[in-house]
N, C-alpha and C. Protein backbone atom coordinates (compact mmCIF):
# COMPACT_ATOMS: atom_id res chain seq x y z
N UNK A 1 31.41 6.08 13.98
CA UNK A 1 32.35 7.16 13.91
C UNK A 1 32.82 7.49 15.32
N UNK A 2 34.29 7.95 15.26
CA UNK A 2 34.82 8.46 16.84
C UNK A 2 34.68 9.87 16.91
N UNK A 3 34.57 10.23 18.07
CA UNK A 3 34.45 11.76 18.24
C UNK A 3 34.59 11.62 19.80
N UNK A 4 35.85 12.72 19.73
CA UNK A 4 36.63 12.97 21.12
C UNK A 4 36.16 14.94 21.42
N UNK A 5 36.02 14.61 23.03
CA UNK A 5 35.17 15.32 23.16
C UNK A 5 35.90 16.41 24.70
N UNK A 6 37.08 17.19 24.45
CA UNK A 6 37.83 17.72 25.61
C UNK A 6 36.96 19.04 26.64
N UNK A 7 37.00 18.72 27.91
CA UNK A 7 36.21 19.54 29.14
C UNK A 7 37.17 20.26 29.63
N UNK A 8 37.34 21.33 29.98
CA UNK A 8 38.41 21.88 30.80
C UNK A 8 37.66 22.95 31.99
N UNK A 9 37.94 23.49 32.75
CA UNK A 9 37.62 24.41 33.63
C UNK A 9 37.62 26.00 32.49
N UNK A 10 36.26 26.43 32.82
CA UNK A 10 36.32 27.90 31.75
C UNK A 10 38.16 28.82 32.61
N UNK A 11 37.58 29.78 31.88
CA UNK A 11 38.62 31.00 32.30
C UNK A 11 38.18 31.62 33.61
N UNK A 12 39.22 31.44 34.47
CA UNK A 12 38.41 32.16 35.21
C UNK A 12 37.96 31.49 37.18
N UNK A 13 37.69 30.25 36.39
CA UNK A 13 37.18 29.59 37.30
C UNK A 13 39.02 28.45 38.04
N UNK A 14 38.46 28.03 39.65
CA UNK A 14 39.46 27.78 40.04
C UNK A 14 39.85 26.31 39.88
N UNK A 15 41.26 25.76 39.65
CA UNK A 15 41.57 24.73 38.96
C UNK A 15 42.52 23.97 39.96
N UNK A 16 41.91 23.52 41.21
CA UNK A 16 42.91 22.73 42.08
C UNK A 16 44.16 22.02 41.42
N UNK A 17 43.47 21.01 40.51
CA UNK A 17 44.14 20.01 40.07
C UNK A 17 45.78 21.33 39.25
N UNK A 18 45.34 21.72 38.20
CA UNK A 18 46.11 22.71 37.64
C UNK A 18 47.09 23.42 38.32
N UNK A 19 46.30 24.03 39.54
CA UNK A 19 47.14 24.50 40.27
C UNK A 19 48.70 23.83 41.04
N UNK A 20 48.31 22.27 41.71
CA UNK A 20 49.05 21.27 41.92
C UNK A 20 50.27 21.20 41.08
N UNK A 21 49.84 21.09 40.01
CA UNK A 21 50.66 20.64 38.86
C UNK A 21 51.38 21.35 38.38
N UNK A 22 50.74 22.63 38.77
CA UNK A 22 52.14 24.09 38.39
C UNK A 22 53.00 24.22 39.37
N UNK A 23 52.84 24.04 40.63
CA UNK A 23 53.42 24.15 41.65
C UNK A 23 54.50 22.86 41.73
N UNK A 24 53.97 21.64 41.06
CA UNK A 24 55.04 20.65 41.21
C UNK A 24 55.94 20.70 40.35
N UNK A 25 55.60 21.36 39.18
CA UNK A 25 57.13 21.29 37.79
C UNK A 25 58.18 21.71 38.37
N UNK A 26 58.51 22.90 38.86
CA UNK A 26 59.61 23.46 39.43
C UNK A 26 60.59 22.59 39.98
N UNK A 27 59.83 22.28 41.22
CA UNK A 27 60.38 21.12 41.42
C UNK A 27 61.12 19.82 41.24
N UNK A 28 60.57 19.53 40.31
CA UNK A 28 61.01 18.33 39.76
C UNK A 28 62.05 18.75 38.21
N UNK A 29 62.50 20.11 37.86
CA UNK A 29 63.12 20.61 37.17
C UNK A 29 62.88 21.38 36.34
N UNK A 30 61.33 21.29 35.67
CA UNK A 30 60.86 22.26 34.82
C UNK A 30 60.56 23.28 34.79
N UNK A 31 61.21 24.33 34.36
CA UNK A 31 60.92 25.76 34.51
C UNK A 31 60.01 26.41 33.58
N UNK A 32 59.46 27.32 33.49
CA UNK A 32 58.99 28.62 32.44
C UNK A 32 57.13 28.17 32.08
N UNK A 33 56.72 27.44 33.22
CA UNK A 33 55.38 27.14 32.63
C UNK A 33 54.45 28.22 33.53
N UNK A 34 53.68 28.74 33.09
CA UNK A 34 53.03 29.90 33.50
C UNK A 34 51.28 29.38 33.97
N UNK A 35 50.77 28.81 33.48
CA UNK A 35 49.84 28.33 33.22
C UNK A 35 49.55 26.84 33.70
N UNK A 36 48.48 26.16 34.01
CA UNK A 36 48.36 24.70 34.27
C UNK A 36 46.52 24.32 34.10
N UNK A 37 46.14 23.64 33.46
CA UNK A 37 44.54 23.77 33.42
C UNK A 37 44.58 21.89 32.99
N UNK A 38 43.90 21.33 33.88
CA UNK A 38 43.78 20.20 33.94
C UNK A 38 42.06 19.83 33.12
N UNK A 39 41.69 19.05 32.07
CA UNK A 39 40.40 18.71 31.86
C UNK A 39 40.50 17.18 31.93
N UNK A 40 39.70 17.30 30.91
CA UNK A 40 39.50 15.27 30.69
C UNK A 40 38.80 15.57 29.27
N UNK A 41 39.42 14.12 28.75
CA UNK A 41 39.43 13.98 27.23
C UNK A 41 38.11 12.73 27.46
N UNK A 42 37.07 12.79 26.76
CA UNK A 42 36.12 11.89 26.42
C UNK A 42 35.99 11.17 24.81
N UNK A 43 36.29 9.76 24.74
CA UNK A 43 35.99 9.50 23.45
C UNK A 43 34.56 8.77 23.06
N UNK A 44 34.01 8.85 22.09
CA UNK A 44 32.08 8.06 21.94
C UNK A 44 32.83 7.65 20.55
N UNK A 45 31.80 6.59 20.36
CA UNK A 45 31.37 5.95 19.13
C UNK A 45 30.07 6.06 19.14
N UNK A 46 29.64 6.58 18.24
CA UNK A 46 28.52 7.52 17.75
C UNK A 46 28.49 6.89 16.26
N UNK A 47 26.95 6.78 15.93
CA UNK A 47 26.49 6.79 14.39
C UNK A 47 26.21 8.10 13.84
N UNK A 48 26.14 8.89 14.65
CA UNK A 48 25.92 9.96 13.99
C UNK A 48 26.43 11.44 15.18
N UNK A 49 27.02 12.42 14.46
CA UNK A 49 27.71 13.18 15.46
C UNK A 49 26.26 14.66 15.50
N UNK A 50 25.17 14.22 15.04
CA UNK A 50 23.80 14.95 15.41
C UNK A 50 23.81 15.52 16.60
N UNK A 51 23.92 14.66 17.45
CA UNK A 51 23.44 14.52 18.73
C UNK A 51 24.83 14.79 20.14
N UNK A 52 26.04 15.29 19.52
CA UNK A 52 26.91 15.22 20.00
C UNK A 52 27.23 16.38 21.18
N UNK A 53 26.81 18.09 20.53
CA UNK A 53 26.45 18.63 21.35
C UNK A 53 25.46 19.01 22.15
N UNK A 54 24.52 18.39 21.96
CA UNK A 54 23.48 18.37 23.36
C UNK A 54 24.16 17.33 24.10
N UNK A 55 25.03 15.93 23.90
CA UNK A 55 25.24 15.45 25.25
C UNK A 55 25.98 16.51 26.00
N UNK A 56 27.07 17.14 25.25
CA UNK A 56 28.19 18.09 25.95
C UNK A 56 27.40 19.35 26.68
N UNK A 57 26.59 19.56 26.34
CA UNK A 57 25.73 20.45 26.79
C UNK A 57 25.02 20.07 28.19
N UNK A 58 24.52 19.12 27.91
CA UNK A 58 23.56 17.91 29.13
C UNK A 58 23.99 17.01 29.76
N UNK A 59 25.39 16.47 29.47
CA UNK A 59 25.86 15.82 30.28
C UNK A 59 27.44 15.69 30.55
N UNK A 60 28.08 16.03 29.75
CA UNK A 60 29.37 15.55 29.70
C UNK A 60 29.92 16.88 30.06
N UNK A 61 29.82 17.59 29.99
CA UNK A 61 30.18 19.43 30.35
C UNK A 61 29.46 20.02 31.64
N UNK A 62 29.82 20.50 32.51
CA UNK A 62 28.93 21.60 33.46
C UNK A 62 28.90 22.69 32.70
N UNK A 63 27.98 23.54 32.17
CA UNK A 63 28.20 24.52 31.38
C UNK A 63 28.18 25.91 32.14
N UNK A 64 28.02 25.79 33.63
CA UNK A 64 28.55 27.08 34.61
C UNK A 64 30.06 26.84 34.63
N UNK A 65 31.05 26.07 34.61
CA UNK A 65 31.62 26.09 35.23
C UNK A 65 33.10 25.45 34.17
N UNK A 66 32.29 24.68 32.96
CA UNK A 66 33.65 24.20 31.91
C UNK A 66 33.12 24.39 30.80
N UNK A 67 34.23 24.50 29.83
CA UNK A 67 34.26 24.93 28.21
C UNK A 67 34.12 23.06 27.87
N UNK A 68 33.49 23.31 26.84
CA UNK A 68 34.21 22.17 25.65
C UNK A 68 34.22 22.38 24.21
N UNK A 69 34.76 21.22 23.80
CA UNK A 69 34.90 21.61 22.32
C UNK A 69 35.34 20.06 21.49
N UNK A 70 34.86 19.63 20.75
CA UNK A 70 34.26 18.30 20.23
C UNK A 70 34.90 18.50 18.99
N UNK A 71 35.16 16.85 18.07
CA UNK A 71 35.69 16.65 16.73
C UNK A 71 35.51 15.45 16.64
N UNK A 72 35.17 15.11 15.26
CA UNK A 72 34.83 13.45 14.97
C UNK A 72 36.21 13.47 14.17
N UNK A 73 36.93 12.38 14.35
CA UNK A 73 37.96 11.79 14.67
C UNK A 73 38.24 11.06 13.53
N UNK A 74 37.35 9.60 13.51
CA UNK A 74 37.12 8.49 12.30
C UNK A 74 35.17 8.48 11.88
């Protein structure tokens, strides 16, 4: 089974990358975006999605510092 597994920076906390990226739309023409929060998308093949949030918990997440939030897929 697939199960994709998205990290982002909590609320709150500071988001270089995000920040970059809000600062460059303008620029390049896009207006009205208020917001910018950069994560990373993780996908597993997993036999079983048991075990899915303790990795996110233990490894795949900093849990001071990013949210996640997980879904089996196929």
């Amino acid at each position: 089974m697939k199960v994709r597994v998205l990290v982002r920076p909590k609320r709150g906390i500071l988001d270089p990358q995000g920040e970059a990226v809000k600062r460059a739309l303008p620029a390049l023409g896009f207006s009205g975006v208020g917001a910018v929060h950069i994560g990373r998308l993780i996908e597993l093949e997993v036999e079983s999605a048991d075990e899915v949030e303790g990795m996110c918990r233990r490894l795949l997440a900093n849990p001071t510092t990013e949210e996640y939030e997980w879904e089996v897929v196929s």
